[in-house]
Protein backbone atom coordinates (compact mmCIF):
# COMPACT_ATOMS: atom_id res chain seq x y z
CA UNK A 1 0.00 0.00 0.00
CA UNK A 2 3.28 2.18 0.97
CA UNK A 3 4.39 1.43 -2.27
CA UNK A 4 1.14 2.23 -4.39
CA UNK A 5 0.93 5.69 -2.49
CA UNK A 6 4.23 6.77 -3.10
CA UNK A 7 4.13 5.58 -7.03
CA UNK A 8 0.61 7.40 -6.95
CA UNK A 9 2.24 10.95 -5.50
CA UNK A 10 5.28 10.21 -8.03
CA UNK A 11 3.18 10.33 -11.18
CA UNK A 12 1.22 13.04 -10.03
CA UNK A 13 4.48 15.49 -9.61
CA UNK A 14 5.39 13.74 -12.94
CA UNK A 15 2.23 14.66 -14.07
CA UNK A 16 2.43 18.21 -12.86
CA UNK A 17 6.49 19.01 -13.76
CA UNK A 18 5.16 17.72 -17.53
CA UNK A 19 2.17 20.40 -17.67
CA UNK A 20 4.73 23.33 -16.34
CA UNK A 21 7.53 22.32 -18.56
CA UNK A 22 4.55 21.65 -21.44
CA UNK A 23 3.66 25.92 -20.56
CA UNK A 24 6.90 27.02 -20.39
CA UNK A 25 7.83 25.87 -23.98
CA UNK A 26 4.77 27.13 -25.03
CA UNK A 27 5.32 30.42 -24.23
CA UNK A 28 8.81 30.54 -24.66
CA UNK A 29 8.91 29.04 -27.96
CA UNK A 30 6.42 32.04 -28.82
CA UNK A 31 9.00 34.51 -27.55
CA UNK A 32 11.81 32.63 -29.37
CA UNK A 33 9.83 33.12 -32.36
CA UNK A 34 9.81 36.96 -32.16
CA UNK A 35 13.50 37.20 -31.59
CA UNK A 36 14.56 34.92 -33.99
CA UNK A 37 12.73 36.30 -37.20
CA UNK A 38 14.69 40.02 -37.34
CA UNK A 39 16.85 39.35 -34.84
CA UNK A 40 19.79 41.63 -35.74
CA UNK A 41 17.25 44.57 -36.67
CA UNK A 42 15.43 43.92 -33.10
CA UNK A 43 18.95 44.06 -30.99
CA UNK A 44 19.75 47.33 -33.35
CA UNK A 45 16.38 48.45 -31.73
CA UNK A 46 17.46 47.83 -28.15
CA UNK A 47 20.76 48.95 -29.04
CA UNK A 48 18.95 52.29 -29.30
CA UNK A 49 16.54 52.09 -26.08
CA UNK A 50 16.91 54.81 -23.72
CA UNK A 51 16.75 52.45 -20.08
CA UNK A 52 15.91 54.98 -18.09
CA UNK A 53 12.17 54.63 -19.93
CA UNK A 54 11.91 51.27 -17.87
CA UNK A 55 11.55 52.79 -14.61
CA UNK A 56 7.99 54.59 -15.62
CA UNK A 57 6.76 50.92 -17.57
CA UNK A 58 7.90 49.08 -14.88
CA UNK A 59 6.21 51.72 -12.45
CA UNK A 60 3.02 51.15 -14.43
CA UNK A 61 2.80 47.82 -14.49
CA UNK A 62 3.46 47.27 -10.65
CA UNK A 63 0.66 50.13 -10.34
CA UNK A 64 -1.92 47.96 -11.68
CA UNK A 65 -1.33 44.81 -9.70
CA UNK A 66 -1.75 47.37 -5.87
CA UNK A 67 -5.28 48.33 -7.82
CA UNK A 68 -6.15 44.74 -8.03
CA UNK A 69 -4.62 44.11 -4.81
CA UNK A 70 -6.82 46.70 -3.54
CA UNK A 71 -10.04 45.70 -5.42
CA UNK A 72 -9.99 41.91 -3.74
CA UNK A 73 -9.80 43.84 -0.65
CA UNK A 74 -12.63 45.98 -1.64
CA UNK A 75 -14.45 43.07 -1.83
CA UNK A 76 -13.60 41.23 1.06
CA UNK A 77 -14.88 44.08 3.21
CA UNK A 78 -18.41 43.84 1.53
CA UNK A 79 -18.44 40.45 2.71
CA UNK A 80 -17.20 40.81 6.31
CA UNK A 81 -13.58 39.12 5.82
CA UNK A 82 -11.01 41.39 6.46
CA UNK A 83 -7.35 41.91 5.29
CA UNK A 84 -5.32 44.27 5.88
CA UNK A 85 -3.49 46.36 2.85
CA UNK A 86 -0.65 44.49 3.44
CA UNK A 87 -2.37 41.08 3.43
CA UNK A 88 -4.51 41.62 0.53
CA UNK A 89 -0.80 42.70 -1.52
CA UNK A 90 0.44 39.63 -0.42
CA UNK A 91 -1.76 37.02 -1.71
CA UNK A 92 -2.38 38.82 -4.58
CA UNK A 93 1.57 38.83 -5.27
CA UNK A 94 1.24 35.22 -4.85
CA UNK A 95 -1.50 34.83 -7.38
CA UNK A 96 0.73 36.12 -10.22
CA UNK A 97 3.59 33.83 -9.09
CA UNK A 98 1.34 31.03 -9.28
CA UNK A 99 -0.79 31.74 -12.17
CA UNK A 100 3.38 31.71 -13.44
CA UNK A 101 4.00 28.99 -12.59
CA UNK A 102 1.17 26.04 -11.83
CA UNK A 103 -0.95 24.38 -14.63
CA UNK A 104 -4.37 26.57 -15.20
CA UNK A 105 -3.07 30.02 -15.82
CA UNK A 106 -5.08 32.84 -14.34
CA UNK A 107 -7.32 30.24 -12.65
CA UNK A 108 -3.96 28.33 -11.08
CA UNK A 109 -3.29 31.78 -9.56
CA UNK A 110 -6.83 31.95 -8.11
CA UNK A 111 -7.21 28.38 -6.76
CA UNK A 112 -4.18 29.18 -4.44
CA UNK A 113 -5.58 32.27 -2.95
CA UNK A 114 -8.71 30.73 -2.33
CA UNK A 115 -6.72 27.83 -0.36
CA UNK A 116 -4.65 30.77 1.48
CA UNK A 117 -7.60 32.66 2.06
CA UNK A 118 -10.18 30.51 3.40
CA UNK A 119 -7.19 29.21 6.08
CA UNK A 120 -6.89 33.05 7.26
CA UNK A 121 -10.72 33.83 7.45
CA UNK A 122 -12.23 33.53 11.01
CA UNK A 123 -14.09 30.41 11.72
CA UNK A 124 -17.55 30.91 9.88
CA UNK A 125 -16.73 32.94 6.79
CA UNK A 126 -14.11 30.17 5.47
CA UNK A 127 -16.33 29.69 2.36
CA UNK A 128 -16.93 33.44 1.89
CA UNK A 129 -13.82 33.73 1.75
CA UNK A 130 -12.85 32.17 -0.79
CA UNK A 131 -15.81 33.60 -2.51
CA UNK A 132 -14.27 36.86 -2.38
CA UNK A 133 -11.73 35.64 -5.23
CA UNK A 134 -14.30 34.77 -7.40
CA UNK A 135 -15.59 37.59 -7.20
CA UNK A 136 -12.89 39.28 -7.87
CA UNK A 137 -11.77 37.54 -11.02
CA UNK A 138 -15.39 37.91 -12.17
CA UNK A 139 -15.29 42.27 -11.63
CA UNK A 140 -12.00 41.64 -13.58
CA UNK A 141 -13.13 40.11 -16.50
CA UNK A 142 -16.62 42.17 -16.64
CA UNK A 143 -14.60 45.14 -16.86
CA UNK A 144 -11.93 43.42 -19.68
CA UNK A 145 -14.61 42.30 -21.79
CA UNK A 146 -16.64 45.73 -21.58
CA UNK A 147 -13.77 47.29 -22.53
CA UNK A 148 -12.73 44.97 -25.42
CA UNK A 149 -16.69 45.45 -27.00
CA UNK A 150 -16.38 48.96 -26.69
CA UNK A 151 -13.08 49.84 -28.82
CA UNK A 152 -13.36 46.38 -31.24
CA UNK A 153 -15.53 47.88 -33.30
CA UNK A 154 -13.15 50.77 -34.14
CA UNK A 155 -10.28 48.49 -34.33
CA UNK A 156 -12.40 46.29 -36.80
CA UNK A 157 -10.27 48.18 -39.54
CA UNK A 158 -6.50 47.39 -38.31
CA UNK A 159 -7.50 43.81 -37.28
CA UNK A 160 -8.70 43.10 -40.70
CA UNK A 161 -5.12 43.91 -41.78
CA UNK A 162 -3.91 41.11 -39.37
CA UNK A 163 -1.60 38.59 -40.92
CA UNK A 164 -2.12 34.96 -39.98
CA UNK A 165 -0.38 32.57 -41.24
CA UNK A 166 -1.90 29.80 -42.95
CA UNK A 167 -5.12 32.17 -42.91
CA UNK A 168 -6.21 34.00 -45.66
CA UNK A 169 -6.71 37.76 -45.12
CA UNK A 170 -10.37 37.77 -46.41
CA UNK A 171 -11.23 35.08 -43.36
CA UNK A 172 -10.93 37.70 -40.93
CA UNK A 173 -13.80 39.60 -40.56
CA UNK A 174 -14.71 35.97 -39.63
CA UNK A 175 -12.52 35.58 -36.36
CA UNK A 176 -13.16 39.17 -35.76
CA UNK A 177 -17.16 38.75 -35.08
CA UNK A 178 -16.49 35.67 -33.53
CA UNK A 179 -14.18 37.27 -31.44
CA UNK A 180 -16.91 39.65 -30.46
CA UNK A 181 -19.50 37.36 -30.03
CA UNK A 182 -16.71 35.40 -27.30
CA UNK A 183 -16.31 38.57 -25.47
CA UNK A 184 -20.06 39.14 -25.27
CA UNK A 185 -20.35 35.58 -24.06
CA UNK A 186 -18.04 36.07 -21.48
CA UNK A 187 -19.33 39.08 -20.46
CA UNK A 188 -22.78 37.10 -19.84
CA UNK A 189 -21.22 34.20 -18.40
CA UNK A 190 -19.58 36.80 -15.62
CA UNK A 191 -23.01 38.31 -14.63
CA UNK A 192 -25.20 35.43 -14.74
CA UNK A 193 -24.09 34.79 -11.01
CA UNK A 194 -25.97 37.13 -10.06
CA UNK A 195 -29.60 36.03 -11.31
CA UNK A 196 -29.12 32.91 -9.72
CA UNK A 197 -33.07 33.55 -8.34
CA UNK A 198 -34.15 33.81 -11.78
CA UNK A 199 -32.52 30.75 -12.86
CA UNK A 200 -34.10 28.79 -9.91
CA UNK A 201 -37.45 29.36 -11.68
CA UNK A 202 -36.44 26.80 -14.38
CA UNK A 203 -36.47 23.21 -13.74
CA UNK A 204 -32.57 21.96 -14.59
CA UNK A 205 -31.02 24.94 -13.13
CA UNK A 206 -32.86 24.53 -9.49
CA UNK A 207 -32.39 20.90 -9.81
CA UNK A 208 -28.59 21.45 -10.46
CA UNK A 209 -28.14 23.93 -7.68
CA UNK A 210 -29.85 21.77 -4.96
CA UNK A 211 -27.51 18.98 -6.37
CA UNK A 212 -24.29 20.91 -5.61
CA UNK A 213 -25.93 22.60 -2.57
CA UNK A 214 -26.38 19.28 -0.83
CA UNK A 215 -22.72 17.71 -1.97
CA UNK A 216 -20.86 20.66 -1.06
CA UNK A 217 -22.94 20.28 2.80
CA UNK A 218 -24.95 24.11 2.05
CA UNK A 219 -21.78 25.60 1.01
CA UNK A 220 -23.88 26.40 -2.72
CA UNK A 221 -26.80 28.06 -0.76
CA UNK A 222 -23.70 30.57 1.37
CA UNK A 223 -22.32 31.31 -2.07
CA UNK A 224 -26.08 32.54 -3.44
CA UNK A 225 -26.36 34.15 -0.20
CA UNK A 226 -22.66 35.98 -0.67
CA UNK A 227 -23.92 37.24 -4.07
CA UNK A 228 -27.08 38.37 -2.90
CA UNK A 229 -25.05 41.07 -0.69
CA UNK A 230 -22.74 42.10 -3.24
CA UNK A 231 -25.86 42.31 -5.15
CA UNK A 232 -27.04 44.77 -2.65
CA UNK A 233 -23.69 46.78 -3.41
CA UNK A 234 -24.37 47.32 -7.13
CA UNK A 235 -22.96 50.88 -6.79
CA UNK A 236 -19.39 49.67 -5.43
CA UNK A 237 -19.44 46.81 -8.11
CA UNK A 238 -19.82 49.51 -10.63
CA UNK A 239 -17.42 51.58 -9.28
CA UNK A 240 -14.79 49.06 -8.86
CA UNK A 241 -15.86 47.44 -12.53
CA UNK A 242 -14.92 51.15 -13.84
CA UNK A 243 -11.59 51.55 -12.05
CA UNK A 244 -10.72 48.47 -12.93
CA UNK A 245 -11.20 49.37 -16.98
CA UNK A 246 -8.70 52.40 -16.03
CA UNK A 247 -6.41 51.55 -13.47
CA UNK A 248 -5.97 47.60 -14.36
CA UNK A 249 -6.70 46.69 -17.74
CA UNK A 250 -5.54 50.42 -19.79
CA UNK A 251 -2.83 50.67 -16.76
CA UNK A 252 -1.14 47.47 -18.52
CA UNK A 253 -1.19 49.09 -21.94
CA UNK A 254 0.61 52.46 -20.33
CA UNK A 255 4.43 50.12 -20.42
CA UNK A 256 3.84 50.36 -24.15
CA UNK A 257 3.93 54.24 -23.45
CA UNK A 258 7.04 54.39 -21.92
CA UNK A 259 8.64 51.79 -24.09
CA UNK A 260 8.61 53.46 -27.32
CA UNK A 261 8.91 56.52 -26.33
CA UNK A 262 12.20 55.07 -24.84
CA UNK A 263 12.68 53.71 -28.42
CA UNK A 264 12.36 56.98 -30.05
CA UNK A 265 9.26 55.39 -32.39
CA UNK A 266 6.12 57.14 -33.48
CA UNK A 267 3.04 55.48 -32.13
CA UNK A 268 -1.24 55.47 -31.97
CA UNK A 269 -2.62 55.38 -28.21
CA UNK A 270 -5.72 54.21 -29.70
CA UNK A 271 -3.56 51.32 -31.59
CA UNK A 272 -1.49 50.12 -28.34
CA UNK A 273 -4.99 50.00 -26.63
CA UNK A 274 -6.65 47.67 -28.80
CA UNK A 275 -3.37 45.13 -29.37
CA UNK A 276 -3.17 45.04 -25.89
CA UNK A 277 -6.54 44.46 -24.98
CA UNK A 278 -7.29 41.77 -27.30
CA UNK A 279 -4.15 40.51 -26.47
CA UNK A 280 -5.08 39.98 -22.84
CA UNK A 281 -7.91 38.26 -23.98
CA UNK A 282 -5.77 35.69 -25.46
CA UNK A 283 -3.75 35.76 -22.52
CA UNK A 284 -6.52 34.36 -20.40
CA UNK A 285 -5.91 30.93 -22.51
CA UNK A 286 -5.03 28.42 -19.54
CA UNK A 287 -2.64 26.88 -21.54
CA UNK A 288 -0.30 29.81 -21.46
CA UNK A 289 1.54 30.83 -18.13
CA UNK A 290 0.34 34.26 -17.57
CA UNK A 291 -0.44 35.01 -20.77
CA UNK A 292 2.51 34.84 -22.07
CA UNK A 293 3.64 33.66 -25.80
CA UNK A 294 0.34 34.46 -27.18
CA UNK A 295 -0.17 37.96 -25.88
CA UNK A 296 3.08 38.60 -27.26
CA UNK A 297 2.33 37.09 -31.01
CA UNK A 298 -1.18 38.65 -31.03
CA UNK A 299 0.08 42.17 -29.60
CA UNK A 300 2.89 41.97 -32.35
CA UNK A 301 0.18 41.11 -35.19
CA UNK A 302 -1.75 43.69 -34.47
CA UNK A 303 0.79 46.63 -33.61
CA UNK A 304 2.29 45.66 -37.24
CA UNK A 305 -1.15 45.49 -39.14
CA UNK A 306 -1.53 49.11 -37.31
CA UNK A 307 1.71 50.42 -39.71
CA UNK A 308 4.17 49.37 -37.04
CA UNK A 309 7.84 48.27 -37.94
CA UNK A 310 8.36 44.74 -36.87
CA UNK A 311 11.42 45.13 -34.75
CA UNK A 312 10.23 47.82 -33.00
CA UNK A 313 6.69 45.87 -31.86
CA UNK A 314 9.11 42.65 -31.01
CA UNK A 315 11.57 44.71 -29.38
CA UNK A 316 8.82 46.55 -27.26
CA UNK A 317 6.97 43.44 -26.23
CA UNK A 318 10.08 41.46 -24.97
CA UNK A 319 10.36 44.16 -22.80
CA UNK A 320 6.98 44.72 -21.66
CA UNK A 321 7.57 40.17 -21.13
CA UNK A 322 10.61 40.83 -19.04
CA UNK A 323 8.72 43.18 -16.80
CA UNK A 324 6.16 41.21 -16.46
CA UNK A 325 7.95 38.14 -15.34
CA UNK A 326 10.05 39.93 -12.93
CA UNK A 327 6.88 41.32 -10.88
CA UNK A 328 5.21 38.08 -11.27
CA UNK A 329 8.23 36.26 -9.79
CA UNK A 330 8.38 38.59 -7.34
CA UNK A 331 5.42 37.03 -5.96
CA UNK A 332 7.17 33.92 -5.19
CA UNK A 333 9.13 36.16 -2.14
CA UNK A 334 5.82 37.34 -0.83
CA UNK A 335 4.87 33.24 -0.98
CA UNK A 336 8.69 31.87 0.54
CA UNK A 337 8.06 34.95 3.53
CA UNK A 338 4.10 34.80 3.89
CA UNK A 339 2.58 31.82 4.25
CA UNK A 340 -0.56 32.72 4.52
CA UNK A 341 -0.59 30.90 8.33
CA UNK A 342 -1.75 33.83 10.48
CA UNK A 343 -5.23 33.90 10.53
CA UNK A 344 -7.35 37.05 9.31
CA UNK A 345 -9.35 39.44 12.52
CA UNK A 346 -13.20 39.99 11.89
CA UNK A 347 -15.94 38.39 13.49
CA UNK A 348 -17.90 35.14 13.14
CA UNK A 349 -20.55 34.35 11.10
CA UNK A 350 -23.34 31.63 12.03
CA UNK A 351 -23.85 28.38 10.61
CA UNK A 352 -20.30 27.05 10.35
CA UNK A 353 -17.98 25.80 13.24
């Protein structure tokens, strides 16, 4: 039995070491791609970067992950389960790191600080807890996919210039309303948690939900209950929905900014905006670790349909890559020197020992 256990946990990190290496090649071999088609024009680009422009990007980029930091904790006050500032940084630190490095991208990130989380809530608002990073994630990509509908149709004329290979050029007004028609879809998939009472009126979905509510011992009904007060906070969900279009999701395009101007090139805000956007989009593929490889080819594709030069796209998004790993490794100190042990103040909440 000794035996069987310890072959089981070996295949399992096995399993697990394949899926990370499987990412990491992935997303690597994308950047690989982009250095190794112009290479000697992209260094000549670099060759001309002024560094100092990396403090502002870099600045920008760590700007956005304290607003999301701050959003979760937002959040977590509506709901009773406090964190302090410093907490809420933390564990959102650690998301990134995770969502780096762990099979599931974004969602990898997410199932950790749900873990961490519900072990620091008070006894009785475990579940809510974790809740709280759901909802999160779900103001997150309300606010990514609003702002995706609202500049795609303006973009509609660069992305038709898009060259993909293997595609021809006329097939993408194609991808481009099917694109649109994901984004709306998501955007409906995020906000149907909160008609959950509506749903119960038809058959399957209150059979479903009675299902789950009785496996998961009434944890389904809490949940329903959870949204039903952030519900009641429509006006801070909309606040924080609209912040988070500004401060997180336009704050990540603001790197680009910095980085050509450090590179001396001409360049359309309104161009940067929508590669970047849609390219986070295609960063939420779980596939990729944190995005990266094909937020990098689709942000490329579409800066160079836009009348960019190719080196100076590649050049820009290697960059904006190396920034972006640095912060998100940075999460793994916040992990190695926070544990997530100490459990969070706030009071108790009936119905759970």
């Amino acid at each position: 039995m000794t035996t069987s256990r310890k072959s089981g946990a070996f295949a399992a990190v096995l399993k697990k070491t394949f899926a990370v290496s499987l990412k990491l090649a992935v997303a690597f071999g994308a950047v690989y791609f982009l250095l190794l088609r112009d290479s000697e024009k992209v260094f000549a680009v670099f060759g001309r970067f002024s560094p100092g422009w990396l403090i502002p990007a870099a600045a920008a980029y760590f700007f956005h992950m304290l607003v999301v930091g701050w959003r979760w904790k937002k959040l977590t006050a509506i709901l009773g389960v406090e964190l302090s500032g410093k907490e809420a940084c933390s564990l959102t630190f650690q998301g990134y790191f995770f969502s780096l490095v762990i099979p599931g991208g974004a969602i990898g990130g997410d199932v950790v600080k749900m873990g961490v989380v519900s072990r620091r809530a008070p006894a009785g608002s475990k579940a809510e807890g974790a809740f709280t990073v759901l909802m999160d994630r779900i103001i997150g990509m309300i606010a990514l996919f609003v702002l995706t509908l609202v500049i795609l149709p303006f973009g509609c004329g660069t992305l038709m210039r898009v060259e993909i290979p293997g595609v021809a050029a006329t097939a993408n007004e194609y991808w481009i309303v099917a694109f649109f028609l994901l984004c709306a879809a998501g955007l409906a998939a995020s906000g149907i948690i909160f008609f959950h009472r509506q749903l119960r009126k038809i058959t399957f979905f209150r059979a479903a939900m009675d299902f789950f509510d009785r496996i998961s011992s009434g944890m389904f009904s809490r949940m329903t209950a959870a949204t039903d007060i952030y519900a009641a906070h429509w006006r801070e969900l909309t606040w924080l929905t609209v912040v988070s279009v500004f401060f997180v999701h336009i704050m990540t395009v603001v790197p680009f900014f910095f980085l050509f101007s450090g590179m001396q090139v001409p360049f359309g805000y309104f161009n940067v905006i929508l590669a970047v956007t849609v390219g986070n989009i295609i960063g939420l593929l779980p596939f990729l670790p944190a995005g990266v490889g094909g937020r990098d080819l689709t942000i490329v594709a579409i800066l160079v349909a836009a009348g960019m030069n190719a080196p100076d796209a590649k050049t820009a998004m290697l960059m904006y890559t190396a920034i972006l790993l640095v912060f998100n490794l940075l999460g793994g100190a916040f992990f190695v020197f926070d544990r997530g042990r100490k459990p969070a103040t706030g009071g108790e909440k009936n119905g759970e020992s």
